[in-house]
N, C-alpha and C. Protein backbone atom coordinates (compact mmCIF):
# COMPACT_ATOMS: atom_id res chain seq x y z
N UNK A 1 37.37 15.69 -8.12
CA UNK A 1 37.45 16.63 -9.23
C UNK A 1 38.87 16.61 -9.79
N UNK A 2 38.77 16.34 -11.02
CA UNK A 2 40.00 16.53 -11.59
C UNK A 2 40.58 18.04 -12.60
N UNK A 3 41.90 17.99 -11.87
CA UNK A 3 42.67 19.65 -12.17
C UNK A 3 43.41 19.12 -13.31
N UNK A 4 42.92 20.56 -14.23
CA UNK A 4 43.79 20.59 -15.64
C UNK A 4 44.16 21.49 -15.66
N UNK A 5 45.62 21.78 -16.10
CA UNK A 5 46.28 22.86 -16.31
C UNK A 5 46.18 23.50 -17.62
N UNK A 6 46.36 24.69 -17.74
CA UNK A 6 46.45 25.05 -18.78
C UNK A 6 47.32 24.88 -20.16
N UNK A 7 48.25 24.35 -19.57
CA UNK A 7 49.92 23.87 -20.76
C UNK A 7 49.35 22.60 -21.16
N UNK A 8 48.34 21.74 -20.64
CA UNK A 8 47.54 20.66 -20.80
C UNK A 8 46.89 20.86 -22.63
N UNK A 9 46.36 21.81 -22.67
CA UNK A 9 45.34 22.60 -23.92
C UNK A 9 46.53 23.75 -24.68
N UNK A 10 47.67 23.37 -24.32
CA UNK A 10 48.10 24.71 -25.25
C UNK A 10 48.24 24.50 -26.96
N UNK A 11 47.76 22.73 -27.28
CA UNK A 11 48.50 22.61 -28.73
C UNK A 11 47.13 22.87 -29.18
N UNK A 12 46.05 23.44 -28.55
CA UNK A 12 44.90 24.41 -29.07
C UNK A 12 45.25 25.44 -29.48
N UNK A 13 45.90 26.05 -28.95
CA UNK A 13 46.02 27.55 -29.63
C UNK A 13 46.22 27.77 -30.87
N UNK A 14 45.63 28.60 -32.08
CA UNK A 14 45.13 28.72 -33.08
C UNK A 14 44.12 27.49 -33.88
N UNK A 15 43.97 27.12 -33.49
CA UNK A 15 43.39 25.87 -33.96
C UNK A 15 41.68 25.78 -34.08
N UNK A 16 41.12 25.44 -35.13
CA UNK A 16 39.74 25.44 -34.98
C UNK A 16 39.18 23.95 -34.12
N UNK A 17 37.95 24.13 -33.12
CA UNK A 17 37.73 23.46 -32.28
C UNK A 17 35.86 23.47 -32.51
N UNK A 18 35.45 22.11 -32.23
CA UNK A 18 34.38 22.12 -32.40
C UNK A 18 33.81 21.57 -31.33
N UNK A 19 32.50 22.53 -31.05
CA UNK A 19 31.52 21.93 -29.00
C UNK A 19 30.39 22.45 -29.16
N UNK A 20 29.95 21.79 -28.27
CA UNK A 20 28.27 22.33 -27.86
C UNK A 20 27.95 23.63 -27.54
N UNK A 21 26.88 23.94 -27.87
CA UNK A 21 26.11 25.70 -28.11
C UNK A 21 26.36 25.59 -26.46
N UNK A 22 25.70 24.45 -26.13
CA UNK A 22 25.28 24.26 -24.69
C UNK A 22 26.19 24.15 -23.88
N UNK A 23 28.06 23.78 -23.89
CA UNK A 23 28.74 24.13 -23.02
C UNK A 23 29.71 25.60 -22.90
N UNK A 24 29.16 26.32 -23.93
CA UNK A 24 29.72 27.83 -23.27
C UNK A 24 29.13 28.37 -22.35
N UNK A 25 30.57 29.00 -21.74
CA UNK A 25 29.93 29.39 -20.56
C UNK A 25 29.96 31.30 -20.66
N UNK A 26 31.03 31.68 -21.24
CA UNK A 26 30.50 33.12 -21.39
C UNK A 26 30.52 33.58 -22.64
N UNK A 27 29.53 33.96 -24.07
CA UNK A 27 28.57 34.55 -23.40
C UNK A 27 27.48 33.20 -23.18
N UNK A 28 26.25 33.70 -22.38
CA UNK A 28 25.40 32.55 -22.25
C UNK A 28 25.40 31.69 -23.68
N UNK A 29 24.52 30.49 -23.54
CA UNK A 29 24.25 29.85 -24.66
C UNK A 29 23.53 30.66 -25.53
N UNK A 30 22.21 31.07 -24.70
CA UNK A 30 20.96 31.34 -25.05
C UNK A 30 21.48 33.03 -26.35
N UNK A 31 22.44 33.75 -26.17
CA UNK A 31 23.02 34.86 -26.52
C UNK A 31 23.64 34.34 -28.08
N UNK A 32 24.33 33.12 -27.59
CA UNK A 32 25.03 32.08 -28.76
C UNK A 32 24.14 31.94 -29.87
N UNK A 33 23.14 31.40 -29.59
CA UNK A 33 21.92 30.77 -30.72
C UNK A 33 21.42 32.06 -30.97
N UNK A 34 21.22 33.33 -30.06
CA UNK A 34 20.40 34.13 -31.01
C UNK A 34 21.25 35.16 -31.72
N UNK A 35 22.76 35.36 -31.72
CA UNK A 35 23.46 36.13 -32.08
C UNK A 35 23.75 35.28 -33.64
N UNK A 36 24.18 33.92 -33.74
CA UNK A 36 24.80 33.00 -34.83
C UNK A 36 22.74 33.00 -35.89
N UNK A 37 22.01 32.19 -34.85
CA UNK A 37 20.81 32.14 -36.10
C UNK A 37 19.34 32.72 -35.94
N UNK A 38 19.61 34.32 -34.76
CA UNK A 38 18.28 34.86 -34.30
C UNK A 38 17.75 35.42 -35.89
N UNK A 39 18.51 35.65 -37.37
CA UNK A 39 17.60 36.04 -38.26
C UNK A 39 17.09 34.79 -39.03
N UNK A 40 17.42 33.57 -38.69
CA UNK A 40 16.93 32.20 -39.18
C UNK A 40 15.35 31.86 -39.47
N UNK A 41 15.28 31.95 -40.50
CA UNK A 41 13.99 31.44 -40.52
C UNK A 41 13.47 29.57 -40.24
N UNK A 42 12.54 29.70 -39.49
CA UNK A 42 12.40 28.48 -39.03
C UNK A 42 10.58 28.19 -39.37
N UNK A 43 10.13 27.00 -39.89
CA UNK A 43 8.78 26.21 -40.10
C UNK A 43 8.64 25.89 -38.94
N UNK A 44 7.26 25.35 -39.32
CA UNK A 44 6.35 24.75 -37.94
C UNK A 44 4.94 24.75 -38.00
N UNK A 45 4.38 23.64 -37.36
CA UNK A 45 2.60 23.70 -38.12
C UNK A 45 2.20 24.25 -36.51
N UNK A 46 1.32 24.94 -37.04
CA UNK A 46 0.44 25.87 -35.97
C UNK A 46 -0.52 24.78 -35.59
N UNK A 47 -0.56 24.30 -33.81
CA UNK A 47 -1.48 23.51 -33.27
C UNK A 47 -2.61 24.50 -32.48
N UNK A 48 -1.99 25.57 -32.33
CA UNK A 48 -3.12 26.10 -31.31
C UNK A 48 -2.99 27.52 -31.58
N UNK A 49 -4.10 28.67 -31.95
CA UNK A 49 -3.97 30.06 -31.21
C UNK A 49 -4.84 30.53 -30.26
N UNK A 50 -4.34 31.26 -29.62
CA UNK A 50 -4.58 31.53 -27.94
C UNK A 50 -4.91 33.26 -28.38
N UNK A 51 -6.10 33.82 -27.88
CA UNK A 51 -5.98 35.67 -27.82
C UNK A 51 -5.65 35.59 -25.93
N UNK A 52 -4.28 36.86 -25.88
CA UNK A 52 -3.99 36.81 -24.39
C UNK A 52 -3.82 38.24 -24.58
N UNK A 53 -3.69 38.92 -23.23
CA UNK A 53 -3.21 40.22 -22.86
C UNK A 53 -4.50 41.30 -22.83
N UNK A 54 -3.78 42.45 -22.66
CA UNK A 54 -4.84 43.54 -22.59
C UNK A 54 -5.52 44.00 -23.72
N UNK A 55 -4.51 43.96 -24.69
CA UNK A 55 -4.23 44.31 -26.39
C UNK A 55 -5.35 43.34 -26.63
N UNK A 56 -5.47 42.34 -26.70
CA UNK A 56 -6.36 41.18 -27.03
C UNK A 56 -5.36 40.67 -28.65
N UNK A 57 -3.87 40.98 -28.21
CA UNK A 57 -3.00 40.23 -29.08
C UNK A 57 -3.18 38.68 -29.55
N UNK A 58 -3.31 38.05 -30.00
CA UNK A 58 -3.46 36.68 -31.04
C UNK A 58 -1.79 35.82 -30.94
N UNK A 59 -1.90 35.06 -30.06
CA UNK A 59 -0.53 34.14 -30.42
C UNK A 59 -1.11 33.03 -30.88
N UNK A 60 0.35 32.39 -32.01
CA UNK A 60 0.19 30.64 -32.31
C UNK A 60 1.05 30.16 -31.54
N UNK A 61 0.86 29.02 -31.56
CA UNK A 61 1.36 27.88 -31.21
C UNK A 61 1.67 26.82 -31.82
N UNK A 62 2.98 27.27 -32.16
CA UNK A 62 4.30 26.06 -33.32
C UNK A 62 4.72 24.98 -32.89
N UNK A 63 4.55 23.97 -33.31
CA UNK A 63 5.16 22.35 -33.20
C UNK A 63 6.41 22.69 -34.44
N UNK A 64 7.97 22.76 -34.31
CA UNK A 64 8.86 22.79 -34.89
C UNK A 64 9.51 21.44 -34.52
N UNK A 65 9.71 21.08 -35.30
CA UNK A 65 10.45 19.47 -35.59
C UNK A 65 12.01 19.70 -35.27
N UNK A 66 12.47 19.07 -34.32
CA UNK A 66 13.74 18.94 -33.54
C UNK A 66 13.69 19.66 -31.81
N UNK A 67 12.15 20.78 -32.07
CA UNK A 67 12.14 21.12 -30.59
C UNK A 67 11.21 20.31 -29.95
N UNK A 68 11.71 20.25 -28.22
CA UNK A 68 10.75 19.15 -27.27
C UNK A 68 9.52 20.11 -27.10
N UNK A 69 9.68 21.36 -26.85
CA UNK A 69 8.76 22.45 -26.75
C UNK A 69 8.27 23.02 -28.08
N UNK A 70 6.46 23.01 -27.90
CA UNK A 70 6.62 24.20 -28.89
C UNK A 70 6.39 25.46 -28.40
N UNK A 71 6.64 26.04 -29.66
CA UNK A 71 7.32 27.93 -29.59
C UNK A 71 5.19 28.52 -29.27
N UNK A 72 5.66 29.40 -29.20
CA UNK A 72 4.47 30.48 -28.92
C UNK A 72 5.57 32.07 -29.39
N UNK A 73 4.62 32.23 -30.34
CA UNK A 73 4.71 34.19 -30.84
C UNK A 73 3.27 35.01 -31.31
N UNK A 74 3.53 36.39 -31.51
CA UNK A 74 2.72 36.24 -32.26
C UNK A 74 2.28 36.39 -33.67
N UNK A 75 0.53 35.93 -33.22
CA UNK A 75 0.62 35.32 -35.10
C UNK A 75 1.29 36.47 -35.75
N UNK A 76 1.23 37.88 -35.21
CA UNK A 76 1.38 39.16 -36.50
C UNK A 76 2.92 38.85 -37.51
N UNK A 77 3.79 38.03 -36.45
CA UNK A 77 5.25 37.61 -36.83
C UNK A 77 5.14 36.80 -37.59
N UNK A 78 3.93 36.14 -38.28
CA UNK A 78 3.85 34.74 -39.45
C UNK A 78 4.89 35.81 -41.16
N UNK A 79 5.63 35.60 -41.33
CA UNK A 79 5.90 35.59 -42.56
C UNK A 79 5.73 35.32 -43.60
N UNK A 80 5.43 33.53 -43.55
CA UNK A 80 4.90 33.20 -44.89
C UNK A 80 3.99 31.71 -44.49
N UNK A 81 2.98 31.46 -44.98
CA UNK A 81 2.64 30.36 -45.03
C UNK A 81 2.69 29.20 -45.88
N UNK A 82 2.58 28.00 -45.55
CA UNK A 82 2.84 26.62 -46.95
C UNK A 82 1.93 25.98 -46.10
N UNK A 83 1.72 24.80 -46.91
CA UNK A 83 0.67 23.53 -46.37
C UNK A 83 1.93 22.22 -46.41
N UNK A 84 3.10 22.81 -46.53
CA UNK A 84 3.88 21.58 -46.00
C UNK A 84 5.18 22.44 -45.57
């Protein structure tokens, strides 16, 4: 393991710096992405809806282009629809 000092990084100070969502460490990442673009609106074609729960609530199931996963919400959260 290699030790870095801090006087190593000092000609950072004031300086704008650019890194991954994914290597902060406090606050989480996950806090990162939803604080910077949790009001983001995001597309996605609906492959599947599922009725789950007690409610007999209605989720879809989004294929969004750039995620490996798709999302699951529910449908009541659809905002707007398009055919592309």
């Amino acid at each position: 393991m290699k030790i870095v000092t801090t006087e190593q990084f000092a000609f950072l100070l004031n300086r704008f710096v650019r890194f991954k969502v994914s290597d902060v460490t406090i606050p989480g990442p996950q806090e990162v992405v939803n604080e910077l673009y949790g009001r983001d609106m995001v597309q996605g074609k609906v492959v599947d809806i599922t009725v789950s729960g007690t409610m007999e609530q209605a989720f879809i199931i989004v294929q969004v282009e750039g995620m490996n996963a798709p999302l699951i919400l529910p449908a009541e959260k659809v905002i707007g629809i398009t055919d592309r």
